[in-house]
PDB file of N, CA and C in Angstrom:
ATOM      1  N   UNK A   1       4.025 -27.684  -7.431  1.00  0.00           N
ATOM      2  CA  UNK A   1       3.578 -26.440  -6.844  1.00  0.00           C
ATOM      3  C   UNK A   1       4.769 -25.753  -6.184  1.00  0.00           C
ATOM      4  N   UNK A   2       4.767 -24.504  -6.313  1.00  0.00           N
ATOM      5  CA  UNK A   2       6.109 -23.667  -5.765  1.00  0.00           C
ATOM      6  C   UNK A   2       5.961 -22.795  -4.797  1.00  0.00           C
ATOM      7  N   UNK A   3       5.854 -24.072  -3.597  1.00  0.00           N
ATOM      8  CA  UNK A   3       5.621 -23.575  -2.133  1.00  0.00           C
ATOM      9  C   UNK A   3       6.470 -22.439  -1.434  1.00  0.00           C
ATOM     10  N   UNK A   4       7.587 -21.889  -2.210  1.00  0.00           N
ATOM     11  CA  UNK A   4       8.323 -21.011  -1.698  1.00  0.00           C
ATOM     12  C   UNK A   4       7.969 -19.561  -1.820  1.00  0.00           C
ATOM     13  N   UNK A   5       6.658 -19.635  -2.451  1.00  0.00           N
ATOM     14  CA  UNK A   5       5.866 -18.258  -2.588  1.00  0.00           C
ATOM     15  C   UNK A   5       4.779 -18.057  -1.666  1.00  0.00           C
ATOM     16  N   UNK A   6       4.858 -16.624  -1.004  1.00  0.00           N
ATOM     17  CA  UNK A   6       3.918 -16.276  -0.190  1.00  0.00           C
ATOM     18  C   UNK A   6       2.907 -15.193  -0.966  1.00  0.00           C
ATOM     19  N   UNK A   7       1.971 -15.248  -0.615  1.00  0.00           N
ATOM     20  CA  UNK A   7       0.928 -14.615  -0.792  1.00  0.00           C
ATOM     21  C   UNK A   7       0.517 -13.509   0.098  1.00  0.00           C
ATOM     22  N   UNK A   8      -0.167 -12.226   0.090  1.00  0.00           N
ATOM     23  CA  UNK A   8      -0.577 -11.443   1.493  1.00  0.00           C
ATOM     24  C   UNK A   8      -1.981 -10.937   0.503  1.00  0.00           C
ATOM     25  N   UNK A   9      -2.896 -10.876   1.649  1.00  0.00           N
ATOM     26  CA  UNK A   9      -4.271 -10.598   1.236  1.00  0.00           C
ATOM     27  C   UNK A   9      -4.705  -9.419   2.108  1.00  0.00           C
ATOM     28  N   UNK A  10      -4.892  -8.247   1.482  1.00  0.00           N
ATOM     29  CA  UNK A  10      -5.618  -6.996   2.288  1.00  0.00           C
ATOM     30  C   UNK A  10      -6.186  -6.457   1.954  1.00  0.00           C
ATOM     31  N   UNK A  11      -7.283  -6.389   3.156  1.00  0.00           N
ATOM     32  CA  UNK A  11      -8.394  -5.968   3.126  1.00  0.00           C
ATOM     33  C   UNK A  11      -8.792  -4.716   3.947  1.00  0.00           C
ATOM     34  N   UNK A  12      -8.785  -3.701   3.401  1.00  0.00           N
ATOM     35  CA  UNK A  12      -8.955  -2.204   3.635  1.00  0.00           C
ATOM     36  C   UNK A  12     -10.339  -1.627   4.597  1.00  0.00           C
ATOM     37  N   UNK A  13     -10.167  -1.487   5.765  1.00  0.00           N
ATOM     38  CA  UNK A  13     -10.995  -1.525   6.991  1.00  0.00           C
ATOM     39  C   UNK A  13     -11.030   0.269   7.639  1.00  0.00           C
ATOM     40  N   UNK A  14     -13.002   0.896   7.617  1.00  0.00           N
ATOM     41  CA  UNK A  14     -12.165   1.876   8.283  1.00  0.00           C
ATOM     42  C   UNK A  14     -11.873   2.011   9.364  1.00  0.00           C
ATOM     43  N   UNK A  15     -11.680   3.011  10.256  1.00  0.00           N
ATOM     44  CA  UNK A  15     -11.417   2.904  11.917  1.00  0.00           C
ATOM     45  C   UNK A  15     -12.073   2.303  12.405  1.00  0.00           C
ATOM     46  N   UNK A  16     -13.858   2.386  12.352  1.00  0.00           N
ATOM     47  CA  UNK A  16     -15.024   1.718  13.319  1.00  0.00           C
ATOM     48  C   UNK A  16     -14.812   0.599  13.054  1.00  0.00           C
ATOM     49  N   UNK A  17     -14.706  -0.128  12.062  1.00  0.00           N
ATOM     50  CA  UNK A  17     -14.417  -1.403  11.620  1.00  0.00           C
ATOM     51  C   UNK A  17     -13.378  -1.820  12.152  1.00  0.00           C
ATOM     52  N   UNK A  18     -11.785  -1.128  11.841  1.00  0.00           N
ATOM     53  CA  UNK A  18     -11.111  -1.850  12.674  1.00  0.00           C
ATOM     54  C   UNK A  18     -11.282  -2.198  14.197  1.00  0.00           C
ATOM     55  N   UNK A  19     -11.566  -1.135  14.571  1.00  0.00           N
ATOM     56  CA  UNK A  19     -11.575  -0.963  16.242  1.00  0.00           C
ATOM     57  C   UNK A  19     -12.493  -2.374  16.443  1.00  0.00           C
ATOM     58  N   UNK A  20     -13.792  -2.653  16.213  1.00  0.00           N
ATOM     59  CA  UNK A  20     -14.603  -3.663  16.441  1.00  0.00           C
ATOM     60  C   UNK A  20     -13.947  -5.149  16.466  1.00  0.00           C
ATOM     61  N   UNK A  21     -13.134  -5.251  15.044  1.00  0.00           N
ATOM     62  CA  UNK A  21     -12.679  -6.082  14.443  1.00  0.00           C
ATOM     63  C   UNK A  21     -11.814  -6.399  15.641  1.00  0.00           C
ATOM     64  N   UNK A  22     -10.860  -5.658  16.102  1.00  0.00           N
ATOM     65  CA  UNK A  22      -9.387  -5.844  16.914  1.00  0.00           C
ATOM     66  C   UNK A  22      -9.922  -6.135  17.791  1.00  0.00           C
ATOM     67  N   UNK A  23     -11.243  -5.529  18.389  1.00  0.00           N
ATOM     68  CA  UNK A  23     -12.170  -5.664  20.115  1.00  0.00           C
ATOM     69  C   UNK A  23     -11.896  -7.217  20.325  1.00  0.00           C
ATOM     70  N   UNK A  24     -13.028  -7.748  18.784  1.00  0.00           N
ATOM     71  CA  UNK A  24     -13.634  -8.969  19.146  1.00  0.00           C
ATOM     72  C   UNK A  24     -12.185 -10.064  18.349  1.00  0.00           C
ATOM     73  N   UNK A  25     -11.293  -9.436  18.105  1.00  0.00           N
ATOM     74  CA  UNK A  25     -10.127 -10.368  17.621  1.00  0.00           C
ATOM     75  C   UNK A  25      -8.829 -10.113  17.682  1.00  0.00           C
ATOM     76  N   UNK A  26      -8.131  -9.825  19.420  1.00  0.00           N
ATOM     77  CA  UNK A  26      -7.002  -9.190  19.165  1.00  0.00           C
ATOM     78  C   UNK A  26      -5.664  -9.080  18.724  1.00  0.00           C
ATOM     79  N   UNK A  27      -5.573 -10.380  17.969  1.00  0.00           N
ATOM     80  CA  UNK A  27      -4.479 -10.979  17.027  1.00  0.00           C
ATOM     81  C   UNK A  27      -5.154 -11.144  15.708  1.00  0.00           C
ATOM     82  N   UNK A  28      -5.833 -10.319  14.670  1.00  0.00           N
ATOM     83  CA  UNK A  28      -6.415 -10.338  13.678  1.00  0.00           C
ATOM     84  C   UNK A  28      -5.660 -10.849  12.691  1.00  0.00           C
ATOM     85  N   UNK A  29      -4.161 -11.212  12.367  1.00  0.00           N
ATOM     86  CA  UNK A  29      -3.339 -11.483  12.097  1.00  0.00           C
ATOM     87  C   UNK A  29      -3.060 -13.058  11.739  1.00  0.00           C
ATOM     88  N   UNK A  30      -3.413 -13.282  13.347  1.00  0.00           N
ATOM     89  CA  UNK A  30      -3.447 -14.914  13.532  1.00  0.00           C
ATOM     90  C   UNK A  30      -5.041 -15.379  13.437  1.00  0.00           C
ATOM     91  N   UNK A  31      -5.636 -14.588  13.777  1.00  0.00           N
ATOM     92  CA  UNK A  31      -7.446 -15.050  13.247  1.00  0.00           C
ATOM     93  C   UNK A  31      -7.434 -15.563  12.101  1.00  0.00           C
ATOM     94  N   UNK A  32      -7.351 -14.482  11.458  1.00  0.00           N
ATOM     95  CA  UNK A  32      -7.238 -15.031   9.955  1.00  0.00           C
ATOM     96  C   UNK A  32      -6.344 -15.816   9.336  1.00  0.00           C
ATOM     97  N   UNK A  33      -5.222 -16.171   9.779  1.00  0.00           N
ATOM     98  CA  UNK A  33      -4.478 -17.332   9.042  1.00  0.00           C
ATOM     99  C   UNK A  33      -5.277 -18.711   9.797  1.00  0.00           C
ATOM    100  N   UNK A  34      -6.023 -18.393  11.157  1.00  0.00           N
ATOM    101  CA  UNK A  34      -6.388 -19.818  11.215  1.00  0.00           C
ATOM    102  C   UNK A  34      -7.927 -20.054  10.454  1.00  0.00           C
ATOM    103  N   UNK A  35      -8.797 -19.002  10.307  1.00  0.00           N
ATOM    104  CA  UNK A  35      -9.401 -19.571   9.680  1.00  0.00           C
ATOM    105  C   UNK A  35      -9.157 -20.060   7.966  1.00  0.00           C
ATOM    106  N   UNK A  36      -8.145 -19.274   7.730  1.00  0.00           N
ATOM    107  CA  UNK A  36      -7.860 -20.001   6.024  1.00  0.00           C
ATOM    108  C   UNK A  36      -7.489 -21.656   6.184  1.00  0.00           C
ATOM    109  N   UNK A  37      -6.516 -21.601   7.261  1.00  0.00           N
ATOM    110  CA  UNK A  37      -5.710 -22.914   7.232  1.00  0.00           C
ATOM    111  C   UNK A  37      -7.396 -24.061   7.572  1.00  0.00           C
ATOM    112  N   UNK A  38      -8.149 -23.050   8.357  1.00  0.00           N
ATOM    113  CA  UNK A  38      -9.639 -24.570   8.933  1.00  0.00           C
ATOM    114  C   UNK A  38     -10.203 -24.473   7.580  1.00  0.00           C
ATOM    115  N   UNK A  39     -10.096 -23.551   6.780  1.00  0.00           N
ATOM    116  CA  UNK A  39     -11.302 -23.935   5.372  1.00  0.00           C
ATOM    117  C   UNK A  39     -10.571 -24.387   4.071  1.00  0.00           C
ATOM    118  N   UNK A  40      -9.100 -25.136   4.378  1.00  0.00           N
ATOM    119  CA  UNK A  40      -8.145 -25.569   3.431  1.00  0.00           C
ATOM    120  C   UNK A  40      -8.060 -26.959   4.129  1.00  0.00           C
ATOM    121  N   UNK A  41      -8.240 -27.266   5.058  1.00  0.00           N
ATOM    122  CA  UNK A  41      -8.432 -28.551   5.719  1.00  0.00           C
ATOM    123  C   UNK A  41      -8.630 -29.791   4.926  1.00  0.00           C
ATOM    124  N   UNK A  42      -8.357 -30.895   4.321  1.00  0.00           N
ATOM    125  CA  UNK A  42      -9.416 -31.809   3.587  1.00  0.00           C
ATOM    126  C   UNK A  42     -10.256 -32.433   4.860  1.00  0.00           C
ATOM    127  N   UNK A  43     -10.520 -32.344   5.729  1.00  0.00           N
ATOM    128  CA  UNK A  43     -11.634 -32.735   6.665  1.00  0.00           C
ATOM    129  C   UNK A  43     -13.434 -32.922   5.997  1.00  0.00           C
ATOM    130  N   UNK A  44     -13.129 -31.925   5.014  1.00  0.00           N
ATOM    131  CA  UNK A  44     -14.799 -32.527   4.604  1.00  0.00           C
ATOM    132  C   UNK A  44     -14.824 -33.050   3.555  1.00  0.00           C
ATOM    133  N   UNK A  45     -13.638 -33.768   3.506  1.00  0.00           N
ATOM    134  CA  UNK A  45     -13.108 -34.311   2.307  1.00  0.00           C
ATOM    135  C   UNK A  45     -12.816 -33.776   1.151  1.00  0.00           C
ATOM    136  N   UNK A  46     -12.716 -32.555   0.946  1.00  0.00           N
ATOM    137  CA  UNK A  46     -12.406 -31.502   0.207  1.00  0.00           C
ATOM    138  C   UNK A  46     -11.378 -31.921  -0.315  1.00  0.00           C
ATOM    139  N   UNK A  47     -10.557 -31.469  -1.513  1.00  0.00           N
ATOM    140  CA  UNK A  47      -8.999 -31.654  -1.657  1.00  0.00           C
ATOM    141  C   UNK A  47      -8.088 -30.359  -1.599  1.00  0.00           C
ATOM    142  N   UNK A  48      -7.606 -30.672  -0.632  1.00  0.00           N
ATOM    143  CA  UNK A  48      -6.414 -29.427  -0.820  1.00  0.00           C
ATOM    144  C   UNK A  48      -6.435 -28.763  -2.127  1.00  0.00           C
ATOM    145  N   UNK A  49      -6.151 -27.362  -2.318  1.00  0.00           N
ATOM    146  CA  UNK A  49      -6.292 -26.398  -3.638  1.00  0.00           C
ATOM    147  C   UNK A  49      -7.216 -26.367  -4.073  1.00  0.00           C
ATOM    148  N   UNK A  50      -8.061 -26.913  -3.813  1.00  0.00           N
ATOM    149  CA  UNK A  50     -10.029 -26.880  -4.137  1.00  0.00           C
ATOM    150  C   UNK A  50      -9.923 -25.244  -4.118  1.00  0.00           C
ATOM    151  N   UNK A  51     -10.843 -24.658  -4.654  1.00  0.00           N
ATOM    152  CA  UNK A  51     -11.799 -23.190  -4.628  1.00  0.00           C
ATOM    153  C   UNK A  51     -12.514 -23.301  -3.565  1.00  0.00           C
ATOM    154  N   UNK A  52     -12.053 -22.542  -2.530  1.00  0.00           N
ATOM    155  CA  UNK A  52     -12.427 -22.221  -1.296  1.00  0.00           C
ATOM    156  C   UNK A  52     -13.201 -21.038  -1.085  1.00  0.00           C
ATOM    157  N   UNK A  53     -14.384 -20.757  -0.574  1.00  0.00           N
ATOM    158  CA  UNK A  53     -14.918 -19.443  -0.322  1.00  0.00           C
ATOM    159  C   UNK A  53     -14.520 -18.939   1.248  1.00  0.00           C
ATOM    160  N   UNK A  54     -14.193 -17.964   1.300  1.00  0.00           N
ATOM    161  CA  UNK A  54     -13.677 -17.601   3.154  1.00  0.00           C
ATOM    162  C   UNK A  54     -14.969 -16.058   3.104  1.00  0.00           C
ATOM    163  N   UNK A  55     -15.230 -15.881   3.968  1.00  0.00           N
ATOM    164  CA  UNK A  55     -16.431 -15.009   4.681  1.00  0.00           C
ATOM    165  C   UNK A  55     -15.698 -14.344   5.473  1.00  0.00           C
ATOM    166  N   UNK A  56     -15.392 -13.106   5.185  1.00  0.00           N
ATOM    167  CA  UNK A  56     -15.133 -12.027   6.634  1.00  0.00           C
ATOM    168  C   UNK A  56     -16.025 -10.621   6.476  1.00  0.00           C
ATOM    169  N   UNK A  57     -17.003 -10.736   7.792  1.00  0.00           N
ATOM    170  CA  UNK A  57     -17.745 -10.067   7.868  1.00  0.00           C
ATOM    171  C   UNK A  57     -17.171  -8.223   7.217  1.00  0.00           C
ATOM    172  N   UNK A  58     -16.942  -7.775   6.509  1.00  0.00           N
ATOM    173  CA  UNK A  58     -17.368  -5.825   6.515  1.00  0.00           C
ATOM    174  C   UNK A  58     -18.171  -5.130   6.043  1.00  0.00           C
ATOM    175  N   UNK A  59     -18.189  -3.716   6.487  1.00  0.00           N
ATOM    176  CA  UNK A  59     -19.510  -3.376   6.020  1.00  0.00           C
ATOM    177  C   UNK A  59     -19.556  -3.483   4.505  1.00  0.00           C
ATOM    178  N   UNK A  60     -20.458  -2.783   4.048  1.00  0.00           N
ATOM    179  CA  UNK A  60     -20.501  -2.736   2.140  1.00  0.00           C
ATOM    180  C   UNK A  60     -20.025  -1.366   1.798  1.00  0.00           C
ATOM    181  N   UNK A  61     -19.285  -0.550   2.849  1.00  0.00           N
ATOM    182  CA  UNK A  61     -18.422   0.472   2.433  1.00  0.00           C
ATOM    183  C   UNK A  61     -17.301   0.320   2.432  1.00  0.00           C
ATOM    184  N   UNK A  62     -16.283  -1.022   2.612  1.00  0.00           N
ATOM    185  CA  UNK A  62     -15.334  -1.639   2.776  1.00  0.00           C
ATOM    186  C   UNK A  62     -14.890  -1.557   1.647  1.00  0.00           C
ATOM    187  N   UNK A  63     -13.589  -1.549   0.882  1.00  0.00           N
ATOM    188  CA  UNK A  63     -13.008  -1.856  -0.039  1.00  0.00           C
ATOM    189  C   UNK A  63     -11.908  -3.036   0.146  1.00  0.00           C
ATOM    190  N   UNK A  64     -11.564  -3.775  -0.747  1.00  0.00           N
ATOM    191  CA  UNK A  64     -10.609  -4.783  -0.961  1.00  0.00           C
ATOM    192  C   UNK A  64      -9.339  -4.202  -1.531  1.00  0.00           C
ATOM    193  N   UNK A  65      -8.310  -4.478  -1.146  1.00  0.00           N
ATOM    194  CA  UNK A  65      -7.644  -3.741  -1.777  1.00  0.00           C
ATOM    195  C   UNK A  65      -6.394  -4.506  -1.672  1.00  0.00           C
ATOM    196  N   UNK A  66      -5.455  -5.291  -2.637  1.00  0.00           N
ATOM    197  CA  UNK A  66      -4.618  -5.754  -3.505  1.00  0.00           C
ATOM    198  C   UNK A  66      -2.983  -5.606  -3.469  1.00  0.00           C
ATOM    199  N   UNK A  67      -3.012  -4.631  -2.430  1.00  0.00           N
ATOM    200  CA  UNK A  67      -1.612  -3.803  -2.833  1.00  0.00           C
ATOM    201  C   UNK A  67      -1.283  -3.419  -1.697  1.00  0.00           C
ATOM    202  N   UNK A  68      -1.693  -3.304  -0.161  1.00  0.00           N
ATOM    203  CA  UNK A  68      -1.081  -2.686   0.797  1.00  0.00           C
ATOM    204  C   UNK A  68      -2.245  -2.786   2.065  1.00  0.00           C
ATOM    205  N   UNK A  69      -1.612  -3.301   2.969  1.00  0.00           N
ATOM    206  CA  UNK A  69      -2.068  -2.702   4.241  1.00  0.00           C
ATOM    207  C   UNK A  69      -1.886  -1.844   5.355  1.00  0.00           C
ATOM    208  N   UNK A  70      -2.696  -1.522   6.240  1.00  0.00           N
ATOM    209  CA  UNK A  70      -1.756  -0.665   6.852  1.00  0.00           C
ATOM    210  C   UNK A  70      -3.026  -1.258   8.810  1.00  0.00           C
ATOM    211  N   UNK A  71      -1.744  -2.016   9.496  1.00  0.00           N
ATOM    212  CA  UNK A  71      -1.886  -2.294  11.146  1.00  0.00           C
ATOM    213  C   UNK A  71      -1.700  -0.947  11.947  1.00  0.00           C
ATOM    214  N   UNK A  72      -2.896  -0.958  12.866  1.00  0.00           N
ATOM    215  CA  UNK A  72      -2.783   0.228  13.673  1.00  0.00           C
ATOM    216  C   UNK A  72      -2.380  -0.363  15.233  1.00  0.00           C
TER     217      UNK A  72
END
């Protein structure tokens, strides 16, 4: 495996969303890398690189988006 590659995942939030998001998480940054790192865990005996599902609450007017973020 060629651990020297990073990955970035963004997810396209609008203002009300962010604002909420940042309220109730004000390092959203570090939120989310810790919950990836708790649901990559083998703790439930899982194996590392397993197909992981991660849950972050947005509305259903949210888009995903692949290519860019943007921190306010």
């Amino acid at each position: 495996m060629d651990t020297s590659r990073e990955r970035v995942i963004s997810v396209s939030l609008n203002e009300h969303e962010w604002q909420e998001f940042t309220r109730r998480h004000p390092q959203p940054v570090s939120w989310l890398r810790e919950r990836i790192q708790e649901s990559i865990r083998p703790a439930s005996g899982q194996a590392i690189g397993a197909d992981v599902a991660i849950s972050v609450p947005v509305s259903a007017a949210a888009a995903v988006n692949t290519t860019s973020a943007t921190t306010r």
